[in-house]
Every structure is written in structure tokens, then in C-alpha cells.
Protein backbone atom coordinates (compact mmCIF):
# COMPACT_ATOMS: atom_id res chain seq x y z
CA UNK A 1 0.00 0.00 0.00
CA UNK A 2 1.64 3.44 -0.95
CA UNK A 3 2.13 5.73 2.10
CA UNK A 4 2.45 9.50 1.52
CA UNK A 5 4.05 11.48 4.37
CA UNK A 6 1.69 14.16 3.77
CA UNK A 7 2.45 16.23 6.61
CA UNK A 8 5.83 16.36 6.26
CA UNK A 9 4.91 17.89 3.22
CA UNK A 10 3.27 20.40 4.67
CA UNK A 11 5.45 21.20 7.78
CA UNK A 12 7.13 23.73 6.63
CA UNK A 13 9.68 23.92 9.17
CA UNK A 14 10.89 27.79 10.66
CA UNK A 15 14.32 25.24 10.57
CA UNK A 16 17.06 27.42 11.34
CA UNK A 17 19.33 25.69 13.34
CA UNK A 18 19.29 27.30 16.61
CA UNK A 19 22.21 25.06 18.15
CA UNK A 20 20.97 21.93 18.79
CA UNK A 21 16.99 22.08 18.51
CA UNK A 22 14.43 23.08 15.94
CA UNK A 23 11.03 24.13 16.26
CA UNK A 24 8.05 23.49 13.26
CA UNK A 25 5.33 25.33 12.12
CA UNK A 26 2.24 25.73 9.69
CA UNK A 27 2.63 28.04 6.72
CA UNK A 28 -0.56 28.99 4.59
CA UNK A 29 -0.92 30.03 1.43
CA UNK A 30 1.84 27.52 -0.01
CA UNK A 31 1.70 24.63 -2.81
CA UNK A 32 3.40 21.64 -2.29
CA UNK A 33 4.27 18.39 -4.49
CA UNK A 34 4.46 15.21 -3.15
CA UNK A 35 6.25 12.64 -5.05
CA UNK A 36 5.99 9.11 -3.40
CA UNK A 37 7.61 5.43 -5.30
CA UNK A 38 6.82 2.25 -3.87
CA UNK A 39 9.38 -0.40 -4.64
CA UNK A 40 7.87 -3.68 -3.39
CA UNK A 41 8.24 -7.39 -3.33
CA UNK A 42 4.54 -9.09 -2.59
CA UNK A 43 4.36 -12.86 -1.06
CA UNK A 44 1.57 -15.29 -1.05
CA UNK A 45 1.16 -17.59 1.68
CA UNK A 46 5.03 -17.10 2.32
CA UNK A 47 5.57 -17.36 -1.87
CA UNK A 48 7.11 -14.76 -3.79
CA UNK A 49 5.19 -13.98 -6.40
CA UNK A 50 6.18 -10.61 -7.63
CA UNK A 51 7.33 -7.03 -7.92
CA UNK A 52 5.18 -3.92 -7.10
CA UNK A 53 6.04 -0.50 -8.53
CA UNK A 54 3.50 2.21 -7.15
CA UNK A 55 3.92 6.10 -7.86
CA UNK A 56 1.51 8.60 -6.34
CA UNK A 57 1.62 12.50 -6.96
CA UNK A 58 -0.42 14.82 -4.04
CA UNK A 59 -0.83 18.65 -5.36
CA UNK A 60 -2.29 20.14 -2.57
CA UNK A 61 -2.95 23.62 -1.46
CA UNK A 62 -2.55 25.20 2.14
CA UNK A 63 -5.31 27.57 2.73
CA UNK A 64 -4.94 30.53 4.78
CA UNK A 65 -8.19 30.34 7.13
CA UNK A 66 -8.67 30.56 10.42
CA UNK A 67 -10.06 27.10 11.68
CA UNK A 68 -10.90 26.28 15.36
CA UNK A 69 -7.91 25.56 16.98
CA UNK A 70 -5.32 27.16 14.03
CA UNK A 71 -5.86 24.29 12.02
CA UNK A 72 -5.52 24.71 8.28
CA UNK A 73 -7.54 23.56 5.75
CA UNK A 74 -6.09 21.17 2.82
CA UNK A 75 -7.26 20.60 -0.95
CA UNK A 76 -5.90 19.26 -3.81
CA UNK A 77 -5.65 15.86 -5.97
CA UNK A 78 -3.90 12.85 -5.96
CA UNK A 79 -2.62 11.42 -9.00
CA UNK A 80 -2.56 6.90 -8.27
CA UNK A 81 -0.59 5.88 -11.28
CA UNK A 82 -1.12 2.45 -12.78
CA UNK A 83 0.94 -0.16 -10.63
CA UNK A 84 3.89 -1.84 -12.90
CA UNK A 85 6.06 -4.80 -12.59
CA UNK A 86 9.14 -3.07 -13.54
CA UNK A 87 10.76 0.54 -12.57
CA UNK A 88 9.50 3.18 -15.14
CA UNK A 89 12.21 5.46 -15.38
CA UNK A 90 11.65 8.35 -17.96
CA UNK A 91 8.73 7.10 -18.84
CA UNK A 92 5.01 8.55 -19.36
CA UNK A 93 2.41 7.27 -17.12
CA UNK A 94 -1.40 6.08 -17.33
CA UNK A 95 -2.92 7.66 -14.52
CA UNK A 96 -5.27 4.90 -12.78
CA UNK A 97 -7.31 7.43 -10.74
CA UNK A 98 -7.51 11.11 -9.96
CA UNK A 99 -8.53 11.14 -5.69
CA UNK A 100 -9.94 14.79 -4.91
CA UNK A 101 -9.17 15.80 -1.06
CA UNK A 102 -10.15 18.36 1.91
CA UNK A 103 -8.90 18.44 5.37
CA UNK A 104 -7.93 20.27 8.08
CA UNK A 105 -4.15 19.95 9.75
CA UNK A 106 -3.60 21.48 13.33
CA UNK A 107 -0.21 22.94 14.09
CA UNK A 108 1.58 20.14 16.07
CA UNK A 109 0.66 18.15 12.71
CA UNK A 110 -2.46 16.00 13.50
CA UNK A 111 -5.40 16.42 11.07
CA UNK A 112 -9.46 16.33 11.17
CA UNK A 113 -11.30 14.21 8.05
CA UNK A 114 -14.60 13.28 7.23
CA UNK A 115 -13.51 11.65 4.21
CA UNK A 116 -12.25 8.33 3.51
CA UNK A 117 -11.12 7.85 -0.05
CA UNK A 118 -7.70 6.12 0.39
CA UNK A 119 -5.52 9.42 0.42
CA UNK A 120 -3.51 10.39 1.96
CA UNK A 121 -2.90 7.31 3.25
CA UNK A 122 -0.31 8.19 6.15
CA UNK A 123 -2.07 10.82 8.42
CA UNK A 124 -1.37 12.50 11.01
CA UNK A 125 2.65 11.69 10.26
CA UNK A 126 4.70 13.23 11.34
CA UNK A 127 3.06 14.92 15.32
CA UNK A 128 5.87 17.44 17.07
CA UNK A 129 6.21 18.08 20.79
CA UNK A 130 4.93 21.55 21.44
CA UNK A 131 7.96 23.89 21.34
CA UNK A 132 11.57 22.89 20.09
CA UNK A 133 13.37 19.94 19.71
CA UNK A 134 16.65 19.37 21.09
CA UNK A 135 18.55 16.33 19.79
CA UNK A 136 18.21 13.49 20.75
CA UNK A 137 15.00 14.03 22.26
CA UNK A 138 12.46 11.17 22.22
CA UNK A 139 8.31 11.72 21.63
CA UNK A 140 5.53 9.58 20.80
CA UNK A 141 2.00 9.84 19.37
CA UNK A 142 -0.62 8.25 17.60
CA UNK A 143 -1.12 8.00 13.53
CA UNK A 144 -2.84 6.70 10.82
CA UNK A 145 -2.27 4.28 8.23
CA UNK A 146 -4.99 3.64 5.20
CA UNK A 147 -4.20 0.00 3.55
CA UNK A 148 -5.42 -1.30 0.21
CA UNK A 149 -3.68 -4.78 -0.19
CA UNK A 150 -5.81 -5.45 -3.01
CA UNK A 151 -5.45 -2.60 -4.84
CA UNK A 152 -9.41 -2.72 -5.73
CA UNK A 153 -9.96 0.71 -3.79
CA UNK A 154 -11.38 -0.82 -0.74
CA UNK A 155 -9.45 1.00 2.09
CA UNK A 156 -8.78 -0.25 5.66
CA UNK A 157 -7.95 2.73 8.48
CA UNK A 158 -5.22 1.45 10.83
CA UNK A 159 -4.05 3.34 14.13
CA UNK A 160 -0.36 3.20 15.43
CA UNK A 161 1.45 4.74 18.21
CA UNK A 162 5.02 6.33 16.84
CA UNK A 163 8.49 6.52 18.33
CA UNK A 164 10.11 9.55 16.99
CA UNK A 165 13.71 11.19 18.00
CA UNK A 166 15.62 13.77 16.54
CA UNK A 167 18.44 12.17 15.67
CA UNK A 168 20.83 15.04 14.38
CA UNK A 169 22.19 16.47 11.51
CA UNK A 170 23.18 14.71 8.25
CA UNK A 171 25.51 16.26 5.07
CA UNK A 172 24.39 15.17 1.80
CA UNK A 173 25.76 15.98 -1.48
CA UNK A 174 27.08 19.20 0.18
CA UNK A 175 23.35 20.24 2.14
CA UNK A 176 22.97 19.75 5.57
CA UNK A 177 19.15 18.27 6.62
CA UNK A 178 17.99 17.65 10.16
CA UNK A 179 17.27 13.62 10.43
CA UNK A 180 14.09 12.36 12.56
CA UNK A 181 13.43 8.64 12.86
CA UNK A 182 10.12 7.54 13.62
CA UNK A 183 9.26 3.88 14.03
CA UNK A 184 5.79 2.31 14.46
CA UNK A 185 3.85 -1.35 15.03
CA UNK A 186 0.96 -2.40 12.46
CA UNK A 187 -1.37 -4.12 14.82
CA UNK A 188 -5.03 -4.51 13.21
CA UNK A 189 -7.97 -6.67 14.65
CA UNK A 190 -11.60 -7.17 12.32
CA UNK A 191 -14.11 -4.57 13.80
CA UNK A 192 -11.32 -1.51 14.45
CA UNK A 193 -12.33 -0.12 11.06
CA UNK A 194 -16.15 -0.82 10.72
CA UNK A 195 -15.92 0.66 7.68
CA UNK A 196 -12.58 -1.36 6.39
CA UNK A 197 -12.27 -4.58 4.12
CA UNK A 198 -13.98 -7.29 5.58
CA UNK A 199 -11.92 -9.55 3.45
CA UNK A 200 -8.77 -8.51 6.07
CA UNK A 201 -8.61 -10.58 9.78
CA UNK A 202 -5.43 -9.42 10.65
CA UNK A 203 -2.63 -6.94 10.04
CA UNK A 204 0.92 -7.24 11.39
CA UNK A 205 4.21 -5.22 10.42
CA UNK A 206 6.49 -2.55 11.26
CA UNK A 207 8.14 0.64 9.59
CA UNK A 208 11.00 2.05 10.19
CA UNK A 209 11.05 5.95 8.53
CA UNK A 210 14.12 8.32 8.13
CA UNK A 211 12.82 11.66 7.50
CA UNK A 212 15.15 14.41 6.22
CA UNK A 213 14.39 18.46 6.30
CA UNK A 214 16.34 20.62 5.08
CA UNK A 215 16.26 23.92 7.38
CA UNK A 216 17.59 26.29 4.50
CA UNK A 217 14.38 26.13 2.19
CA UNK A 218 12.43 25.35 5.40
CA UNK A 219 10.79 22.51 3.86
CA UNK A 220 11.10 19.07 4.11
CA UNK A 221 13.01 16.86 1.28
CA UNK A 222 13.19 13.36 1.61
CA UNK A 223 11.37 10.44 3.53
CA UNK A 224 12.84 6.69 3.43
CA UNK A 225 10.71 3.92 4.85
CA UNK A 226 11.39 0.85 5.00
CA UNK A 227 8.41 -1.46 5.52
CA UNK A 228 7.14 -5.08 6.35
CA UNK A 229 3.64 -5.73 6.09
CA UNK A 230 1.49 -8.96 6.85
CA UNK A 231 -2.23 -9.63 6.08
CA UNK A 232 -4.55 -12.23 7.63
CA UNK A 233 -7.35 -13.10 4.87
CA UNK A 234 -10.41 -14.80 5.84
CA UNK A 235 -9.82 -18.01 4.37
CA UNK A 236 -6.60 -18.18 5.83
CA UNK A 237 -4.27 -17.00 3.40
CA UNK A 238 -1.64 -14.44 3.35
CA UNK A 239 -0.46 -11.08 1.68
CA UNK A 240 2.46 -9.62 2.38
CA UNK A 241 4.71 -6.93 1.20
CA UNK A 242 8.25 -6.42 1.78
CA UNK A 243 10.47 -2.84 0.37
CA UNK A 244 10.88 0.78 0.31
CA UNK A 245 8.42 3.61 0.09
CA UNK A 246 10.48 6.78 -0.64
CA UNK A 247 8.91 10.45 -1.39
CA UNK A 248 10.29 13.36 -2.27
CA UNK A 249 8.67 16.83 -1.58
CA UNK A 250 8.88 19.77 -3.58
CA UNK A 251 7.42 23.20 -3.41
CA UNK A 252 5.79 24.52 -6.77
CA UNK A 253 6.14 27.87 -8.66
CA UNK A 254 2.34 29.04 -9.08
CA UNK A 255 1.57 29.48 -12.93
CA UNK A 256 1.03 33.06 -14.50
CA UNK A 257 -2.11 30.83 -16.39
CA UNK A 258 -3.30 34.21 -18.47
CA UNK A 259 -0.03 34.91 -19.79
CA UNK A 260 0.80 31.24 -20.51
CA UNK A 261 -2.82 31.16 -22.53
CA UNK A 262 -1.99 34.49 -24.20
CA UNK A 263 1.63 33.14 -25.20
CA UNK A 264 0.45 30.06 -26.53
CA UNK A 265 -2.33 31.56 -28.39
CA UNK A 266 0.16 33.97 -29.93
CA UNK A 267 2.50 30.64 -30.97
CA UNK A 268 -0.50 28.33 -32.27
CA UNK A 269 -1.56 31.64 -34.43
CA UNK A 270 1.56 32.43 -36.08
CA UNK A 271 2.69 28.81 -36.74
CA UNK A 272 -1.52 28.64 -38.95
CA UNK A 273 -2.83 26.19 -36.39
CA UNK A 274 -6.55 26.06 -36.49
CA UNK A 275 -8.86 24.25 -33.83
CA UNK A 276 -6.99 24.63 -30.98
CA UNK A 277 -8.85 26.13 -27.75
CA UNK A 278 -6.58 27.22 -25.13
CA UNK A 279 -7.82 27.98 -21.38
CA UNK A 280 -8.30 28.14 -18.13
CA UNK A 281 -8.91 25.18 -16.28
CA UNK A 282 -8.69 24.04 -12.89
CA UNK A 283 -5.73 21.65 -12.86
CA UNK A 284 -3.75 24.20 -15.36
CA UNK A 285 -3.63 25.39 -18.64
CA UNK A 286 -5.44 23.10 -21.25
CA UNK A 287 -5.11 22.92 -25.13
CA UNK A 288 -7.95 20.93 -26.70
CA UNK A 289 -7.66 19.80 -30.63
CA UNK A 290 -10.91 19.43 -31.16
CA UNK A 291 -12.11 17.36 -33.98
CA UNK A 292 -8.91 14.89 -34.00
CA UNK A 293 -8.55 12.67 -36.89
CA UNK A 294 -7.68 8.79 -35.87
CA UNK A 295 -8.35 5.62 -38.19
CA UNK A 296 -12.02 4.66 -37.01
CA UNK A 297 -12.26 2.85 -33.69
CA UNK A 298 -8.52 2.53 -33.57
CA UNK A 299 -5.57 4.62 -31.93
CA UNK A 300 -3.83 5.88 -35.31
CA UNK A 301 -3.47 9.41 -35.75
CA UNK A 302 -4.00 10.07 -38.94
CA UNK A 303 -1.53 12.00 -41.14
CA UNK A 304 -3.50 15.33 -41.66
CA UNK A 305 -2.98 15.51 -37.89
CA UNK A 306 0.57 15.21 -38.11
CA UNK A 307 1.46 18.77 -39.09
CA UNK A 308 -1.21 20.32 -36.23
CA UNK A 309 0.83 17.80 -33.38
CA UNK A 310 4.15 19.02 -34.44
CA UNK A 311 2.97 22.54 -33.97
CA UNK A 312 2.00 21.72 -30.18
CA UNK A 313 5.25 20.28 -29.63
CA UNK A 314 6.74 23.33 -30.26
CA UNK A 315 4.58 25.45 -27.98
CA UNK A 316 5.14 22.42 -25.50
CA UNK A 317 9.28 22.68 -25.57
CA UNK A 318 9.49 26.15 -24.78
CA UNK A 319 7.28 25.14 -21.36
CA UNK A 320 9.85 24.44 -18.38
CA UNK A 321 8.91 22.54 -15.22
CA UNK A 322 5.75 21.57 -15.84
CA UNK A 323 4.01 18.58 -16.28
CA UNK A 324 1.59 17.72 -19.18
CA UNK A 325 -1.46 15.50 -18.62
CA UNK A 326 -2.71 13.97 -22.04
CA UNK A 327 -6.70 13.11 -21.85
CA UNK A 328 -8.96 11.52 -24.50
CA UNK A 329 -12.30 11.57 -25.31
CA UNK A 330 -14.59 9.34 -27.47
CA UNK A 331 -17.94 9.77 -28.90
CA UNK A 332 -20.76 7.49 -26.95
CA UNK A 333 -20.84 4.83 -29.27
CA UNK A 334 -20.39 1.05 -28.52
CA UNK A 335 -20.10 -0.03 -24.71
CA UNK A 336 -18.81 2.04 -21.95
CA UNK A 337 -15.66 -0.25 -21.42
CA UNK A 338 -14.61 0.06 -24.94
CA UNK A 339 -14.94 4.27 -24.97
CA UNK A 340 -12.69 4.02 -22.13
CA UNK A 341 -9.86 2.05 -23.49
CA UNK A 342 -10.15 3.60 -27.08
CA UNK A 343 -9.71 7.02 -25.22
CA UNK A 344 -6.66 5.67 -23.43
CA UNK A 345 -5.56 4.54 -26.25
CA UNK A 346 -5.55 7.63 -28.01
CA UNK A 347 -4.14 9.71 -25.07
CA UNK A 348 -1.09 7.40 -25.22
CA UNK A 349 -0.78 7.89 -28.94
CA UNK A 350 -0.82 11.11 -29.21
CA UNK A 351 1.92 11.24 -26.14
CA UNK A 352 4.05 9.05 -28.09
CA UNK A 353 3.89 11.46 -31.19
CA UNK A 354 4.35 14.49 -28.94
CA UNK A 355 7.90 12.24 -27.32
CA UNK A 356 9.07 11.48 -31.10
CA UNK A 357 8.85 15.15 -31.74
CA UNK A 358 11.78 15.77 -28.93
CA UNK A 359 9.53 16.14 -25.85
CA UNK A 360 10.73 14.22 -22.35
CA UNK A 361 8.36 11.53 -22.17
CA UNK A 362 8.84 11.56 -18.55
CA UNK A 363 6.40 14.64 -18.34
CA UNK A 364 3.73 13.31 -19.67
CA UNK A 365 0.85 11.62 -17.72
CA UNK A 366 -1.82 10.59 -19.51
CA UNK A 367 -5.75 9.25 -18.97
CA UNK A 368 -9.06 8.10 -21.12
CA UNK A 369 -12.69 9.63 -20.22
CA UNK A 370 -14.27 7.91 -22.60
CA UNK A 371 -17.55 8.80 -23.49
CA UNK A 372 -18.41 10.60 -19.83
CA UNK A 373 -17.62 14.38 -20.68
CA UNK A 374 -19.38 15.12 -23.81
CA UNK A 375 -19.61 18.80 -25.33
CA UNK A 376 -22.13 18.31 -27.72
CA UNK A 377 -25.09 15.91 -27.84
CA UNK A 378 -24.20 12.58 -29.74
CA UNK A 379 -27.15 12.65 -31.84
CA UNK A 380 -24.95 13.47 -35.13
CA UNK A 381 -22.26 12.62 -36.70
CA UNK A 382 -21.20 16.64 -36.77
CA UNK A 383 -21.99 16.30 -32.54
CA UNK A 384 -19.91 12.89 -32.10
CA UNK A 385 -16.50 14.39 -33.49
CA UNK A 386 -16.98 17.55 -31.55
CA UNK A 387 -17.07 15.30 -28.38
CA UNK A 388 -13.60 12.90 -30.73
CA UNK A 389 -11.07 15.04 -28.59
CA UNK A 390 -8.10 15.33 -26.54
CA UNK A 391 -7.00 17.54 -24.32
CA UNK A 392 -3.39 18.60 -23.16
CA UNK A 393 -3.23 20.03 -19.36
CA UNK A 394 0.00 22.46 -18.66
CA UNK A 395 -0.10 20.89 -14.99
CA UNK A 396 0.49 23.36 -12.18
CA UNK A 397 2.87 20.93 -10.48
């Protein structure tokens, strides 16, 4: 199950070192990307029977309000991206689900939700002492972990009660970061969730987590855990999985989105490229080539297309640090399941054409919609390749 230290993410640390102690607070208003890779080995019944690689991407949002208690309120998406047998390094990658979250984080770094949709799925991780903390100094509290051995989006809340100490100071690659460990139990009985997987009768593992921040950029960089997890089925069975979760957090640059539409209008204009709306949306800046020409029910562009791709490419290329997030779009015709992987299928084409053109695949992400967001009625053929579309997201990320 991926585990996304959240909170560190959004502890931004007032990290000066002060001599031996630091002390960490809240700061609103901020954007933060969380990065997290799961590199796993899964057993059956004691059996290996595989490799698990897991990435998840939080973009969340700290909101400046004034909650009961100086919480702050959270929101922002999670990006699951299709589990692989194999590291995908460079790579584009198939988003399996986009999770949409809200909820509120007090300042010694425990949090209030009403939701339970998987993510984050380490809360209330890391908790500080009030005040500073010397080194060496020892402090426990309670978190949460949400499980999914299953991967079939039926979630299982399990509490823990954390050992953390400030451990020091570490140098790497010429930065110094302060280094917490934190260490907990997974102990889970049937009935502790009433609300978790009833196909689960026991839990059993342990985590051991290496947390780095660095105190210059007063944000935290780096987790390392290394985890052990064991799960009682009800027929008797087992699950288990053996590895590393490591995340990375970053802080991100907020997007001047009405000059980036302007400037890529301006591009798209000069180079003669027609059908092209750019705007506003909520995730970033999208261009949508509407009315885009594949061989019928298959994932070919077409060669008339070829010129109009080459075109976004180079409006792409002169885009730094950003992500782009490919979607397609069918026409409702045939069954649900087959809109949905003919969009995919087209989203990953025209990623691939967009990469041969000189473009990192490793920025791209990319989804299918299928049939579910039309723009026009599918009652003619004029309506049905108005809603034959894809859309490329600038990502604020």
C-alpha cells in the first residue's frame, strides 16, 4: 500500500538551526508536491510472487483560514498511477485514478477528516512536541495508516502509536538536513475499522522511517521507509509486502495561467494552427484539438494531424517545469468499457507522437474519459466528433 508522508509535506519547518533544537510550524498560502515510489516485493502464503512498482503525486494547497484551533484547511488531488512490474524510469504514465481531497491539519501536525477515499494514506505523520526539539530528544503519538492490499480501492484505516527522535544532523551531497526517525507497530484486529475490508482478519508489520528536512528552504526533502507488512485473509491465506516507500517533496512555482494562454495563443496563431482552444482550467492550462482525426475505432493518428501535433510540440518545448497531462475523449458509441480504453488509447498515442517530436516523455501523464464528458449531444455525426477530442493540461505541479 503506498504511504504519503503528507504532513511532512506540509510542515514547513521555521528550521534554522538554533544550536541543537528546531522548532516546526504551519505556513498557509503555499503549494506543495508530493512525489511518493513504492518499490515492493509481494508474497503469497510465504511465496514470492512478484514485484510492485507504485507512484503517487499529491498537489495540494494550504489555505490561509482561520479554523478552530489554528488548524488549516487542505485541498488538492492525488494522481494513483497504474501499478507496474518493472521501474518506469523516464517514462510517461497512465494515470489509474484522480482522488480529490479536503482536510484540516492542526499545528503540532495532527489532522481532522470526514472523508475516507484512500488518500492520503499516512495521516497525522509526522506529530511534534509543542515547542523545540533538542537532539536526541524522544516523543511519541498516535497515527494513521490507510491500507489497500488489493489494490481494488477498498481501504482499511489502521491506528499506530510512533516513536520519533531527533536524531541530528546529516551532510548530503554538500546540504545539511535535520534527520528524525520515527518507528511504528501495524497491529489490526476485524471490527477496528467498521468501515474497512472485511476480506482482512489481521494486520501485522512494522516501519521504520528516516525523515530528512532541510532547514535552508524550510521545507522538508526526503522520507525513506522501510516497511514489512502482513495480512490475515479470511480463508486463511496471506499477503504480504516487503520494500521501500520513498517520497520526495517539492514546493511549486504558481503558474502566470493568463499569460501562458496568451503566449500560446500567440504561438499556435503564427505557426496557422486552427482548432486549438486554449484555457483556463482548474488543474492548469489546457489545449484541446478538437475534432482529432484517428483511423475509425482505432488509436492511429492520422496523417493530416501530423502537421497540427508538431505545432504543439513546439509550444510544449518552450514550457519548463511543468508537467503535461494527455486526456482523451470518445464519442458514446459502442459499450462504456470500450470508450474508455479507445480514449486511453488515443491519449497514449498522441503522447508518443508528442515524445518522437523531442519532448521528455517523462512529463507526460496521460488518462481516457471515454464517453463521460461530452460537449455536444451525440445525436450526429457533426456532434460525435466535436465530443472525438483530446486535451493537453499544462499541470500546475
Amino acid at each position: 500500500m503506498t504511504t504519503l508522508c503528507l504532513l511532512c509535506a506540509l510542515l514547513l519547518a521555521n528550521q534554522a538551526l538554533h544550536g541543537e533544537s528546531f522548532g516546526v510550524s504551519y505556513l498557509p498560502g503555499d503549494k506543495f508536491r508530493i512525489t511518493e515510489k513504492a518499490d515492493l516485493r509481494r508474497y503469497e502464503d510465504g511465496r514470492f510472487i512478484g514485484l510492485a512498482y507504485r507512484e503517487v503525486r499529491g498537489v495540494l494547497d494550504v489555505l490561509d483560514t482561520n479554523e478552530e484551533g489554528g488548524a488549516r484547511k487542505v485541498s488538492g488531488d492525488f494522481y494513483v498511477f497504474e501499478e507496474t512490474k518493472h521501474k518506469s524510469i523516464n517514462v510517461a504514465k497512465r494515470i489509474d485514478q484522480v482522488v480529490p481531497v479536503n482536510f484540516l491539519i492542526k499545528g503540532n501536525g495532527q489532522y481532522v477528516t470526514a472523508e475516507n477515499r484512500g488518500y492520503p494514506s499516512l495521516r497525522s505523520f509526522p506529530v511534534f512536541p509543542a515547542g523545540a526539539v533538542e537532539q536526541g530528544e524522544k516523543w511519541q503519538d498516535f497515527g494513521e495508516r490507510v491500507v489497500e492490499p488489493f489494490r481494488d480501492g477498498r481501504f482499511t484505516r489502521v491506528r499506530f502509536y510512533c516513536d520519533y527522535q531527533y536524531s541530528g544532523t546529516e551532510i548530503i551531497e554538500g546540504r545539511e538536513y535535520i534527520v528524525l526517525k520515527a518507528q511504528y507497530a501495524m497491529r489490526y484486529k476485524p471490527g477496528q475499522d467498521p468501515y474497512g475490508d472485511e476480506r482482512i482478519r489481521g494486520i501485522s508489520g512494522k516501519h521504520l522511517v528516516t525523515i530528512y528536512f532541510d532547514p535552508y528552504l524550510q521545507r522538508p526533502h526526503f522520507m525513506r521507509d522501510r516497511m514489512d507488512e502482513i495480512y490475515q485473509l479470511a480463508g486463511g491465506s496471506t499477503i504480504a509486502y516487503k520494500g521501500f516507500i520513498l517520497t520526495w517533496f517539492d514546493n511549486i512555482v504558481t503558474m502566470d495561467r493568463s499569460h501562458l494562454v496568451r503566449d500560446v495563443k500567440e504561438q499556435l496563431k503564427e505557426s496557422g494552427v486552427e482548432d486549438i482552444a486554449v484555457e483556463e482550467k482548474k488543474e492548469g492550462v489546457a489545449l484541446t484539438l478538437n475534432r482529432i482525426h484517428f483511423v475509425a475505432d482505432q488509436a492511429i493518428v492520422l496523417p493530416q494531424e501530423k502537421e497540427r501535433l508538431k505545432m504543439v510540440a513546439r509550444a510544449l518545448e518552450k514550457i519548463e517545469s511543468r508537467s503535461f497531462l494527455v486526456v482523451g475523449h470518445t464519442a458514446r458509441a459502442g459499450s462504456i468499457e470500450s470508450q474508455l480504453t479507445l480514449s486511453v488509447e488515443r491519449a497514449k498515442a498522441i503522447v508518443d507522437y508528442l515524445v518522437s517530436q523531442g519532448l521528455e516523455a517523462g512529463r507526460f501523464l496521460y488518462e481516457g474519459r471515454g464517453g463521460s464528458e461530452p460537449v455536444a449531444e451525440n445525436d450526429s455525426e457533426e456532434n460525435m466528433a466535436r465530443n472525438r477530442r483530446v486535451e493537453i493540461i499544462i499541470l500546475e505541479d
